[in-house]
C-alpha atoms as a PDB file:
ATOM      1  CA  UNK A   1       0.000   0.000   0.000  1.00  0.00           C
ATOM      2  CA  UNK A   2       2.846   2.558   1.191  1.00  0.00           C
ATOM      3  CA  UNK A   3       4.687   1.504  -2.465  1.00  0.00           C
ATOM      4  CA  UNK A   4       1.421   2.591  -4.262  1.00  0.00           C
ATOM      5  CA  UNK A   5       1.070   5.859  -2.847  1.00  0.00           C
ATOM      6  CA  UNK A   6       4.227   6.763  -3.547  1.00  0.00           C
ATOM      7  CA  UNK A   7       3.667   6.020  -6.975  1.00  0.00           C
ATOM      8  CA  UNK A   8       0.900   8.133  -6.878  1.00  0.00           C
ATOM      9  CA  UNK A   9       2.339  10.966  -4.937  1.00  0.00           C
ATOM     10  CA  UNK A  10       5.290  10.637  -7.876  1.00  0.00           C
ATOM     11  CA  UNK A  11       2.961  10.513 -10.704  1.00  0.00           C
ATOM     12  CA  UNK A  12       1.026  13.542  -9.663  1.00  0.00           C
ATOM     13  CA  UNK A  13       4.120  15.558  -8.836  1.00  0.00           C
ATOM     14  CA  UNK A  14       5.641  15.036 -12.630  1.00  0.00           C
ATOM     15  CA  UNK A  15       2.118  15.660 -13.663  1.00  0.00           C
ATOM     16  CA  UNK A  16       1.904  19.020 -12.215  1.00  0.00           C
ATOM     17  CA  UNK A  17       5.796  19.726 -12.991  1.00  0.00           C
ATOM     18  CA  UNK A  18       5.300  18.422 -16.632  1.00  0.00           C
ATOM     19  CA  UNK A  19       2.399  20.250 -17.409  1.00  0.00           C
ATOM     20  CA  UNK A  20       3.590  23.668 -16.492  1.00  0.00           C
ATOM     21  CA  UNK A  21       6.527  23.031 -18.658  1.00  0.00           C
ATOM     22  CA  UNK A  22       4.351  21.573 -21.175  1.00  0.00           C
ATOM     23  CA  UNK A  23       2.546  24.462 -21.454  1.00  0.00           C
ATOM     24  CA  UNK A  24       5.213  26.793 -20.989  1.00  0.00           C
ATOM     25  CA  UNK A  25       7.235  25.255 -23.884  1.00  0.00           C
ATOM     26  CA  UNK A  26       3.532  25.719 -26.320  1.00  0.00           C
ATOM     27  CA  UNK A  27       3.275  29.403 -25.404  1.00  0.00           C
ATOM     28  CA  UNK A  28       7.424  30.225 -26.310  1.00  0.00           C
ATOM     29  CA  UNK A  29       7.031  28.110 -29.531  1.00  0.00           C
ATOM     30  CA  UNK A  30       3.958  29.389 -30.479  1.00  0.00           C
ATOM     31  CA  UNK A  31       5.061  33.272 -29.550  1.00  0.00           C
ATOM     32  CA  UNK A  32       8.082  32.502 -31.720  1.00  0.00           C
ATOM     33  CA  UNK A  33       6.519  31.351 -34.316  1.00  0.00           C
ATOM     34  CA  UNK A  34       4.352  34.541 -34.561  1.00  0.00           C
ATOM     35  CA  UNK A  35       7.052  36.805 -34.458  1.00  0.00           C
ATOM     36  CA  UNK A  36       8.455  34.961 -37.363  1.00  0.00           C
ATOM     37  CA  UNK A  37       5.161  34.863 -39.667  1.00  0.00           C
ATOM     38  CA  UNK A  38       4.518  38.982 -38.203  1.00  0.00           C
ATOM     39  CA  UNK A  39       7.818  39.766 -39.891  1.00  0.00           C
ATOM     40  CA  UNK A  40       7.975  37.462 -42.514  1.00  0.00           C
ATOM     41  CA  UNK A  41       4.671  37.667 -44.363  1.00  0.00           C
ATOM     42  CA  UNK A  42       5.473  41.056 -44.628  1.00  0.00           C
ATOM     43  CA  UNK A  43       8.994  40.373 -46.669  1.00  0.00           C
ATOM     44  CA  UNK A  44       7.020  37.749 -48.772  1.00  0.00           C
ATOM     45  CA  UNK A  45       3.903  39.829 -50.073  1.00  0.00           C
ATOM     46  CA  UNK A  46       4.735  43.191 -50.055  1.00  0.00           C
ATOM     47  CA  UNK A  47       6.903  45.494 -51.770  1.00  0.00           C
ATOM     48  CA  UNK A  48      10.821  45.995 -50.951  1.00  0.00           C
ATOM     49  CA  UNK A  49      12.080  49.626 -51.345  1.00  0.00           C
ATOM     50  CA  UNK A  50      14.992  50.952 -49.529  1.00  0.00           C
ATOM     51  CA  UNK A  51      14.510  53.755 -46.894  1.00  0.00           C
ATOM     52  CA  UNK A  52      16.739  56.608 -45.045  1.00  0.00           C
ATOM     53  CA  UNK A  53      17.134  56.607 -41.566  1.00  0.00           C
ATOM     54  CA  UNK A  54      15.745  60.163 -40.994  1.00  0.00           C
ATOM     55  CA  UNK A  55      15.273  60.626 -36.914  1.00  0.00           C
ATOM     56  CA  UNK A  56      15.756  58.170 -34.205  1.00  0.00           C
ATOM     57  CA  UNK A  57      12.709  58.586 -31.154  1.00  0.00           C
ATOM     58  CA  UNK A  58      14.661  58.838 -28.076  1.00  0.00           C
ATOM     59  CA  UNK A  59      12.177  57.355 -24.975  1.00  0.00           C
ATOM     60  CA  UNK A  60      12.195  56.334 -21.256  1.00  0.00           C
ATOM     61  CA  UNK A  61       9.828  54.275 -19.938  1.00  0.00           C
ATOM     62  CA  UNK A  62       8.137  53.766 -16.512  1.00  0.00           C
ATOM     63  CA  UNK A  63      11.520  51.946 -15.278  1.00  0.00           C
ATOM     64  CA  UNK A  64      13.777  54.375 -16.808  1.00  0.00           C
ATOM     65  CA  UNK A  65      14.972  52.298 -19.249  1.00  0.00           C
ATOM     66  CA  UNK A  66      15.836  54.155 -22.021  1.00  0.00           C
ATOM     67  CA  UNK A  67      15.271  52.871 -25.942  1.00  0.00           C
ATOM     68  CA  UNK A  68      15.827  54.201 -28.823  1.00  0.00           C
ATOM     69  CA  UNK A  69      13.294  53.856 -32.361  1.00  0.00           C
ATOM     70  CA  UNK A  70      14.271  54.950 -35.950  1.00  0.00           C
ATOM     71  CA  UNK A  71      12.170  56.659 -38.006  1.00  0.00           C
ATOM     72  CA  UNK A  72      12.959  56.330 -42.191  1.00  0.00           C
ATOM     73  CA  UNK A  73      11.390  57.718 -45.082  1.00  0.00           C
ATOM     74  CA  UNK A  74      10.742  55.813 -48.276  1.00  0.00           C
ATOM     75  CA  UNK A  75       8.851  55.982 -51.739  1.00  0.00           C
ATOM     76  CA  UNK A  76       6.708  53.890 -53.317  1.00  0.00           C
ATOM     77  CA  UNK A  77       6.198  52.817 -56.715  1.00  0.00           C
ATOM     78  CA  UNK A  78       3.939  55.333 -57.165  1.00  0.00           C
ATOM     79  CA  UNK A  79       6.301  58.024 -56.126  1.00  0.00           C
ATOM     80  CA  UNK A  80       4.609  59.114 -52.785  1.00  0.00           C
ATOM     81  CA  UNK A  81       6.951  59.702 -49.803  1.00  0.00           C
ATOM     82  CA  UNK A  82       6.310  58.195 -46.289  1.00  0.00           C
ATOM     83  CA  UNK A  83       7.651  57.704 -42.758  1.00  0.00           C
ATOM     84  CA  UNK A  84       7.581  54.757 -40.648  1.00  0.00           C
ATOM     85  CA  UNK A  85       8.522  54.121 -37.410  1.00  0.00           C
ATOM     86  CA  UNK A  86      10.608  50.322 -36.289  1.00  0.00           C
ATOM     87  CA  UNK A  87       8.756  48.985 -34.049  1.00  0.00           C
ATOM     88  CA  UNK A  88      11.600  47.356 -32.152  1.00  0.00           C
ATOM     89  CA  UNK A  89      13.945  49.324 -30.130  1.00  0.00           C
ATOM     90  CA  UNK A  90      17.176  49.575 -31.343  1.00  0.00           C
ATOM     91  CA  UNK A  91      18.913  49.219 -28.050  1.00  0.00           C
ATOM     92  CA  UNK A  92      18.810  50.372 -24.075  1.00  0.00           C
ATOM     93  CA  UNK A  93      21.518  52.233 -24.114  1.00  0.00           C
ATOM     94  CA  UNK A  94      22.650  55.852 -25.790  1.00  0.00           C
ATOM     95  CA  UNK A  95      25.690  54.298 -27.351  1.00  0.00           C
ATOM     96  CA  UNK A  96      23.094  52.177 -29.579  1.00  0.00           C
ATOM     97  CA  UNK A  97      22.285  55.539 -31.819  1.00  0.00           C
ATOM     98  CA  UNK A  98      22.063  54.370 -35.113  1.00  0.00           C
ATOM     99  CA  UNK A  99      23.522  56.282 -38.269  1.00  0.00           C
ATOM    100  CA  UNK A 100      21.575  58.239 -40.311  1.00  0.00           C
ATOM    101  CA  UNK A 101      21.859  55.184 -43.010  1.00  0.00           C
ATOM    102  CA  UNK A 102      19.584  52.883 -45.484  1.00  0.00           C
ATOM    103  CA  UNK A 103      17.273  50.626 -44.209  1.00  0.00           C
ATOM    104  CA  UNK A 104      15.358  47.797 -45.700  1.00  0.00           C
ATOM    105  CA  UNK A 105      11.189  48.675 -45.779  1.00  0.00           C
ATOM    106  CA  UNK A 106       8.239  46.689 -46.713  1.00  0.00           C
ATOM    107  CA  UNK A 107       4.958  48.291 -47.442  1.00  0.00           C
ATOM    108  CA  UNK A 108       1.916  47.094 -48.447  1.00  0.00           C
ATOM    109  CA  UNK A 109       0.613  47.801 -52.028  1.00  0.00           C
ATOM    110  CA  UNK A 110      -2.698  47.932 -51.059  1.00  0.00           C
ATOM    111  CA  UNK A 111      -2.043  50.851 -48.524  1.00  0.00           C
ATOM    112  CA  UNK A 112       1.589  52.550 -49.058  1.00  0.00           C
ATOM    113  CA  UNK A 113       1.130  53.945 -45.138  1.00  0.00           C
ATOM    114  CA  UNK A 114       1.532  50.491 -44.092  1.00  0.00           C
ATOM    115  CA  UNK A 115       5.054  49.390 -43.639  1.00  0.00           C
ATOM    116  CA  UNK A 116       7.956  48.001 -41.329  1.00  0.00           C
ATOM    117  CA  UNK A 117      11.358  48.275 -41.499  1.00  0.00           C
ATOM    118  CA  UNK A 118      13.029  44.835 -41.506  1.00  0.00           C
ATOM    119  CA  UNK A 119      16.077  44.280 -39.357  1.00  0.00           C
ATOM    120  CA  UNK A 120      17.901  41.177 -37.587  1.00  0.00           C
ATOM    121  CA  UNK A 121      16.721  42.160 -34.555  1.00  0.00           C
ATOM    122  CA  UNK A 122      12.932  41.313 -35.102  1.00  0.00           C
ATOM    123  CA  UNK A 123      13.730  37.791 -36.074  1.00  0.00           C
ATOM    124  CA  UNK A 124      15.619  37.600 -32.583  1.00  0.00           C
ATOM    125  CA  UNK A 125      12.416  35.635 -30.262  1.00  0.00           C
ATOM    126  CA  UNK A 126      13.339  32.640 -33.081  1.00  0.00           C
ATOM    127  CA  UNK A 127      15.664  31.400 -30.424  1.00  0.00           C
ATOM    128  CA  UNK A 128      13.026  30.997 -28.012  1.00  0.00           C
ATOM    129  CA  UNK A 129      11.733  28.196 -29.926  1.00  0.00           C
ATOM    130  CA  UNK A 130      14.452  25.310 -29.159  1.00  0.00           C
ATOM    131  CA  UNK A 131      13.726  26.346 -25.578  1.00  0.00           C
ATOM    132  CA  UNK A 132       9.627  26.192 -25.709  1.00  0.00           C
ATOM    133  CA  UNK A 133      10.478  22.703 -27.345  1.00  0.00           C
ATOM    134  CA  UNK A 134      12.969  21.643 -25.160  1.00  0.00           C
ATOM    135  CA  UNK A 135      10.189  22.563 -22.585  1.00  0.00           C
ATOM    136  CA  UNK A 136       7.416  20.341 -24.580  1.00  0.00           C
ATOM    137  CA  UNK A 137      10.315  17.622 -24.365  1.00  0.00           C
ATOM    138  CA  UNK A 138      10.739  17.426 -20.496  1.00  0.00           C
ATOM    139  CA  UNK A 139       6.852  18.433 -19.896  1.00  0.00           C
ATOM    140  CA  UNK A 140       5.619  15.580 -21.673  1.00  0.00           C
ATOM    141  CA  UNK A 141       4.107  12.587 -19.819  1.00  0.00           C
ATOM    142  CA  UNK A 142       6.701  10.060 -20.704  1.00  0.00           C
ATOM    143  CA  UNK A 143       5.544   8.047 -17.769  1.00  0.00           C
ATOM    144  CA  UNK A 144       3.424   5.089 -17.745  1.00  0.00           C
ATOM    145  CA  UNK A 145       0.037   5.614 -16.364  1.00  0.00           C
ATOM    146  CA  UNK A 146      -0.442   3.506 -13.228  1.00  0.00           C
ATOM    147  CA  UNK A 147      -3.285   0.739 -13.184  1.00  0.00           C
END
């Protein structure tokens, strides 16, 4: 009897263990995997045009932290000008200024005021998703059910 209920006390404890990881490992993989389709989709069906870095915002939030967004300009093929702002900071830090240089933007042909500028740092969540499946790995019941 005392053998059985510490099977049961063990089975129950991996249960609860494994299942937090279990789902903690779905939510990183599937958050990575959005990031990924959010900034690729764009680079697949839009247009590419080239754009000028033309201001960087400068702001502090709550914490202090400090974080830094550029702002380019860019044409389309129809020859109208536009701005957008990156949507990920650039860094914490003032050091992390970028240059006034070219940046890669995608905008959608069906509205030109849509757009995103592409840069290696929006593809960086990706390597949350060997972790969130390392997590589905170790959260899954690999133990037999007890009869």
């Amino acid at each position: 009897m005392g053998n059985r209920v510490n099977k049961v006390k063990k089975y129950y404890s991996f249960t609860i263990f494994g299942s937090v990881m279990l789902l903690s490992g779905v939510g990183l993989a599937i958050f990575s995997l959005h990031v990924v389709y959010k900034n690729l989709h764009p680079m697949l069906f839009w247009e590419k045009t080239s754009g000028k870095i033309i201001d960087t915002i400068q702001e502090y939030d709550n914490d202090g932290e400090f974080y830094v967004f550029e702002k380019a300009s860019y044409i389309d093929k129809a020859g109208n000008q536009f701005e957008v702002v990156s949507k990920t900071s650039a860094g914490t830090t003032e050091a992390n200024l970028p240059s006034k240089g070219e940046v890669t933007v995608y905008y959608n042909p069906e509205n030109s005021k849509d757009a995103i500028i592409t840069m290696w740092r929006n593809f960086l969540p990706v390597i949350m998703f060997p972790f969130g499946l390392l997590l589905i790995f170790f959260g899954w019941p690999w133990v037999e059910k007890m009869e």
